[in-house]
N, C-alpha and C. Protein backbone atom coordinates (compact mmCIF):
# COMPACT_ATOMS: atom_id res chain seq x y z
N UNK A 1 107.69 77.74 74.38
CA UNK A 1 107.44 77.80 75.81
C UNK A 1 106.51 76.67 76.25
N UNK A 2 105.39 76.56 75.51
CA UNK A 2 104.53 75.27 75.51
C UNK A 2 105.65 73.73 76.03
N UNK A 3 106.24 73.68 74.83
CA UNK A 3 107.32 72.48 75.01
C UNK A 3 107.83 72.60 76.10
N UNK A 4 108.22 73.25 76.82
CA UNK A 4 109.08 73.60 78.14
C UNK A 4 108.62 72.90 79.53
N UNK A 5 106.97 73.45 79.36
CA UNK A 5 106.23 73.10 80.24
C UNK A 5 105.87 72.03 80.17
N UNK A 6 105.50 70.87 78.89
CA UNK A 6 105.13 70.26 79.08
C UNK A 6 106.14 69.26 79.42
N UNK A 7 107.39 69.48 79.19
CA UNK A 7 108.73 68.75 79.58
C UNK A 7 108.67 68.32 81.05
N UNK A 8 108.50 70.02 81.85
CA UNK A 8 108.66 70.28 83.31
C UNK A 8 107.42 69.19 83.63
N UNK A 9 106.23 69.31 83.60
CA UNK A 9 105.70 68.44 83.55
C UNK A 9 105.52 67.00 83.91
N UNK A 10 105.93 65.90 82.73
CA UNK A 10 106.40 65.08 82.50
C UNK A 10 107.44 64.60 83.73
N UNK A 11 108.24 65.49 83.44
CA UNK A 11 109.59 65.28 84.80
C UNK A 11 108.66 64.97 86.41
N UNK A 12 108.21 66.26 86.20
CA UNK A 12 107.79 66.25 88.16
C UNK A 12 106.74 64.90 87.81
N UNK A 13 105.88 64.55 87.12
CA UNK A 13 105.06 63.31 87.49
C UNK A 13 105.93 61.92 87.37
N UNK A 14 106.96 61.92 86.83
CA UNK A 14 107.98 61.04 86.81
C UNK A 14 108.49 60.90 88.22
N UNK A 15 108.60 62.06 89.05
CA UNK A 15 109.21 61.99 90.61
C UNK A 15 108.29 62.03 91.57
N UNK A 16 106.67 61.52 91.02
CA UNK A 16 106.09 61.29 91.88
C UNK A 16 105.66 60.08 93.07
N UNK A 17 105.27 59.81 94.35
CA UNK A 17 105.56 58.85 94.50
C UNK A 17 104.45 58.27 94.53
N UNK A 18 104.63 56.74 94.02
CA UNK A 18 103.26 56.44 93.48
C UNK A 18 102.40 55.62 94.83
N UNK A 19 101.35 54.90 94.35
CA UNK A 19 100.20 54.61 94.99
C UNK A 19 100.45 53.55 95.95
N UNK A 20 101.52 52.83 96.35
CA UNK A 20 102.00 51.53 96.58
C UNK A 20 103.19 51.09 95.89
N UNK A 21 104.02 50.50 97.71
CA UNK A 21 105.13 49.74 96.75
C UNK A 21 105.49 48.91 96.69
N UNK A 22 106.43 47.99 96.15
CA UNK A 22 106.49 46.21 96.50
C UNK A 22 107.88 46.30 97.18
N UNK A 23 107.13 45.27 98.28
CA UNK A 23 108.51 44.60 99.21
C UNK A 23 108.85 43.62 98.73
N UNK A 24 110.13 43.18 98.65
CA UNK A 24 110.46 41.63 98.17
C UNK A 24 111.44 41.29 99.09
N UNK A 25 110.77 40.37 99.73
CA UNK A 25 111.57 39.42 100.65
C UNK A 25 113.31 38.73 100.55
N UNK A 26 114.36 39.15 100.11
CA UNK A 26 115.31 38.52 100.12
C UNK A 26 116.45 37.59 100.77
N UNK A 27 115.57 38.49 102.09
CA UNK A 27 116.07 37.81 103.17
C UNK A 27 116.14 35.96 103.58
N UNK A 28 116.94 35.77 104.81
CA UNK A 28 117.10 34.58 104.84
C UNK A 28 115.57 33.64 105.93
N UNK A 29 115.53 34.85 106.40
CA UNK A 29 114.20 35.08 107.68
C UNK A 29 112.77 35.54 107.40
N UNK A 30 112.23 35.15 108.25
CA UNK A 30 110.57 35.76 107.91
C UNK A 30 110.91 37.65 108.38
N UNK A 31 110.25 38.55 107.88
CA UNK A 31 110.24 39.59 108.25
C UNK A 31 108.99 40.20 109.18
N UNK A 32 109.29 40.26 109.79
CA UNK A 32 107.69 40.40 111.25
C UNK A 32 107.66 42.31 111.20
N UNK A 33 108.80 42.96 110.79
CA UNK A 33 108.29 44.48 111.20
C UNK A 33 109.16 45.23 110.08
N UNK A 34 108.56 45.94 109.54
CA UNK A 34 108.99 46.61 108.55
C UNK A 34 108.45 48.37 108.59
N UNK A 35 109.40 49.39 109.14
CA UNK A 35 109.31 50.74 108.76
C UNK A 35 109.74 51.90 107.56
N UNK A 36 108.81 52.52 107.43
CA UNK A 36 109.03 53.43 106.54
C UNK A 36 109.55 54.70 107.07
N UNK A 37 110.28 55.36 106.37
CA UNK A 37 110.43 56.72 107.06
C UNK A 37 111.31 57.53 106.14
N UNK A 38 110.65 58.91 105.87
CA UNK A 38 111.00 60.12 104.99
C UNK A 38 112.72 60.29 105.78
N UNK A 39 113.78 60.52 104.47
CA UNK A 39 114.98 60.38 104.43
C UNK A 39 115.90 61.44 105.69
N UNK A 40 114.41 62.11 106.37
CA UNK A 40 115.11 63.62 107.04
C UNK A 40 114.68 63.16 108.18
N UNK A 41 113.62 62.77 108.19
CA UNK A 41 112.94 62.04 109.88
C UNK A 41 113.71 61.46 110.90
N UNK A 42 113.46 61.80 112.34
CA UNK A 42 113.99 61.31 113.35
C UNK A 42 113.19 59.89 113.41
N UNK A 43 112.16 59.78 113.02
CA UNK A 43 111.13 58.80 113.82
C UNK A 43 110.83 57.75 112.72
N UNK A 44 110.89 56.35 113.09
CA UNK A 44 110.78 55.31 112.02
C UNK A 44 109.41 54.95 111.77
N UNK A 45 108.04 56.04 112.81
CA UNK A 45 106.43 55.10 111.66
C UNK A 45 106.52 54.08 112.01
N UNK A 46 105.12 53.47 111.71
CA UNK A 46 104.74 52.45 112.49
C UNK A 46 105.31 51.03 111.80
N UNK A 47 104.90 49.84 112.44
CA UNK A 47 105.28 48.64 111.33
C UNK A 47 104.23 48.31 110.03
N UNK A 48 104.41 48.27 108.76
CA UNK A 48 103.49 48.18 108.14
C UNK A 48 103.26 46.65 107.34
N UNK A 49 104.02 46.16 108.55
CA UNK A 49 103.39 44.47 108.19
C UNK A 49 102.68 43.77 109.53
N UNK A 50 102.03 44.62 110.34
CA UNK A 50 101.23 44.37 111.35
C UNK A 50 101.12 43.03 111.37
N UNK A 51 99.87 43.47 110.11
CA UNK A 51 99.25 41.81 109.93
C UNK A 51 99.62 40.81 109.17
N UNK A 52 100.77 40.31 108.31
CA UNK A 52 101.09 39.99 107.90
C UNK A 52 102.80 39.55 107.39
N UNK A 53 103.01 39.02 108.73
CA UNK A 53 104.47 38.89 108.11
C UNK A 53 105.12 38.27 106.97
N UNK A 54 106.64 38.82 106.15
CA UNK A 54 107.29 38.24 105.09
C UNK A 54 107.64 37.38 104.90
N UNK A 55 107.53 36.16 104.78
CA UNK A 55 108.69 35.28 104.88
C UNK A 55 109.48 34.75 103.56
N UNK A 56 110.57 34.34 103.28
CA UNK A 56 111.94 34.61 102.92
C UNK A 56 111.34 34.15 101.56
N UNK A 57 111.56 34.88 100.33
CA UNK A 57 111.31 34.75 99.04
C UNK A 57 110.02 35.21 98.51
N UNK A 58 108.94 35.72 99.39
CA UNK A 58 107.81 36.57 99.16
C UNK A 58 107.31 37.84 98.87
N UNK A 59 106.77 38.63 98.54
CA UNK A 59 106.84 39.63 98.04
C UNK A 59 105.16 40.54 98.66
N UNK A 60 105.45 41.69 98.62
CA UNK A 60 103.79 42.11 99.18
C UNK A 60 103.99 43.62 98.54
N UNK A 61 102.72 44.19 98.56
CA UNK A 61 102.65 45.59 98.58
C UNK A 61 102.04 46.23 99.58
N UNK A 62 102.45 47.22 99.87
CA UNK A 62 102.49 48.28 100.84
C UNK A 62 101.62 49.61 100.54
N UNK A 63 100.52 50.18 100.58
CA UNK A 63 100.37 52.21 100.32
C UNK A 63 100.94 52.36 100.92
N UNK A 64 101.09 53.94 100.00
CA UNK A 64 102.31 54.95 100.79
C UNK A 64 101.08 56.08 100.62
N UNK A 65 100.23 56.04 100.58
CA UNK A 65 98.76 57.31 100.79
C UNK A 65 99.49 57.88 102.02
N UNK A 66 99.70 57.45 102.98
CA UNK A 66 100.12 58.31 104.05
C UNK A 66 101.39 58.83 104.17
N UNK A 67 102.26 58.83 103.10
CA UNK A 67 104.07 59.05 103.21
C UNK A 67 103.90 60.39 102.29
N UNK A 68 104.74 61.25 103.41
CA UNK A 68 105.04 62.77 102.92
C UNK A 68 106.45 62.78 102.89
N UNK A 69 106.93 63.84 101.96
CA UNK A 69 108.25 63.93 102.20
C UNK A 69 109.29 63.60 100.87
N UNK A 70 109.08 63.41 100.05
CA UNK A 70 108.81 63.44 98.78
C UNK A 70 109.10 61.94 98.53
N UNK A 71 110.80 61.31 97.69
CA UNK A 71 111.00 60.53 96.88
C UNK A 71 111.62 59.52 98.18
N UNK A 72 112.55 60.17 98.64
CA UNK A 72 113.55 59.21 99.24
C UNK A 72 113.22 59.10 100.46
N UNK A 73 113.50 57.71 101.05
CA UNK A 73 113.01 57.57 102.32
C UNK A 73 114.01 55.91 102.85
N UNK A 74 114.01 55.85 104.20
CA UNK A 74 114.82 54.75 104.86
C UNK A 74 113.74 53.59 105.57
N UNK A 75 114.73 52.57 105.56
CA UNK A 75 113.80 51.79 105.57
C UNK A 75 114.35 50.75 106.76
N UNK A 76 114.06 50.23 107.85
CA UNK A 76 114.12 49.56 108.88
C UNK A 76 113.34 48.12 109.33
N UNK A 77 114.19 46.74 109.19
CA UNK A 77 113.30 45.65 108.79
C UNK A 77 113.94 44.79 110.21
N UNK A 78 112.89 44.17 111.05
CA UNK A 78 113.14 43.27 111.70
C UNK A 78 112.46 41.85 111.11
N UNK A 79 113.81 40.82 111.81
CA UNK A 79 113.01 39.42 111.51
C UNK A 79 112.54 38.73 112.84
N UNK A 80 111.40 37.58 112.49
CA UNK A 80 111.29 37.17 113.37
C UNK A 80 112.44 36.50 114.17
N UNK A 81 113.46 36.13 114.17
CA UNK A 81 114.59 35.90 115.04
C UNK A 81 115.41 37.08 115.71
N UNK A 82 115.31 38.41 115.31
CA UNK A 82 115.80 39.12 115.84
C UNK A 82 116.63 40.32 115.24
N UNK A 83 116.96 39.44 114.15
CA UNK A 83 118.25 40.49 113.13
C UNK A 83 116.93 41.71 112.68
N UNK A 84 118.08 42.72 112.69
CA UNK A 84 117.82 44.37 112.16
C UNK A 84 118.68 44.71 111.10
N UNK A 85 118.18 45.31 109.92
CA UNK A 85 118.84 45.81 109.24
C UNK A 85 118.23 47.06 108.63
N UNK A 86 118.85 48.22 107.98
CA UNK A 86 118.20 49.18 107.68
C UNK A 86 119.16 49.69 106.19
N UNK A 87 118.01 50.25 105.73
CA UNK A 87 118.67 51.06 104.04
C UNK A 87 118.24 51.86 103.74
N UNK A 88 118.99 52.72 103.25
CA UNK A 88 119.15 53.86 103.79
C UNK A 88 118.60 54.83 102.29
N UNK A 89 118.41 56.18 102.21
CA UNK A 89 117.59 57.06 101.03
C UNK A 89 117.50 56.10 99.52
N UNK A 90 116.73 55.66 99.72
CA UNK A 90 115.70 54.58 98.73
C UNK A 90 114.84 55.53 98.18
N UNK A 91 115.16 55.95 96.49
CA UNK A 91 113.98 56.72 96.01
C UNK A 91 112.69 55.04 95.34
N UNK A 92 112.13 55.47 95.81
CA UNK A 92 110.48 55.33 95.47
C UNK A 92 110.05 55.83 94.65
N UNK A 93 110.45 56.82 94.49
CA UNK A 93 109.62 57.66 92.87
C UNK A 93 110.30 56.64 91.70
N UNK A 94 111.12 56.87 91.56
CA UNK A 94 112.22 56.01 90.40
C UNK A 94 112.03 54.35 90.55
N UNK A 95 111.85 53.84 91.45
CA UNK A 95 111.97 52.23 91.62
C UNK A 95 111.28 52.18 92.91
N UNK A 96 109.59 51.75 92.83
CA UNK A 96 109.11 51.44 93.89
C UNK A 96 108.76 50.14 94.24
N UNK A 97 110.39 49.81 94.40
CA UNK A 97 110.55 48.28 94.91
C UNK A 97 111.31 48.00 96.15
N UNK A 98 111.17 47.53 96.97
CA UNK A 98 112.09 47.46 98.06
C UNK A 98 113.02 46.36 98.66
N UNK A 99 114.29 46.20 97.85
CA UNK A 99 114.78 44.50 97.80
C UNK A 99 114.87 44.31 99.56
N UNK A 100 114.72 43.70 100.33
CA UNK A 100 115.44 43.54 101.25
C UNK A 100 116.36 42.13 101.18
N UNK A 101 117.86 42.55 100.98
CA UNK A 101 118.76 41.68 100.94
C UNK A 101 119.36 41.54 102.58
């Protein structure tokens, strides 16, 4: 029974979501606004590149201290020229990387 638990364990801290995650710029554009938002949410959260925009081949990290909602979540990126693109239930627990292609 010991073994069991410590399995269960193991698992749930494996699906936890961790402390920060990396954006990587793939894009062709600078990225000026970037949202987070839990996979069930109506509402896309604020931009969390305020101060700091992406530009094309750069990479940054992000906290997620404030993201509830567990693993998966969507993600909504403007560039400074205008283009929008969004992607869609991105687990974070498993790969907290965020390509934007």
């Amino acid at each position: 029974m010991a073994l069991l638990a410590t399995g269960l364990t193991v698992a749930a801290r494996a699906q936890a979501l961790p402390d920060s995650v990396e954006i990587q710029n793939r894009r062709s554009g600078t990225v000026e606004d970037l949202r987070l938002s839990p996979d069930f949410e109506s509402s896309w959260g604020y931009n969390r590149l305020r101060a700091a925009p992406l530009a094309p081949g750069a990479s940054a990290r992000i906290p997620t201290e404030d993201l509830r909602g567990g693993c998966y979540f969507d993600v909504k990126v403007r560039q400074k020229d205008g283009a929008e693109a969004e992607y869609w239930s991105l687990n974070l627990c498993s790969r907290p990387v965020i390509d934007l292609e």
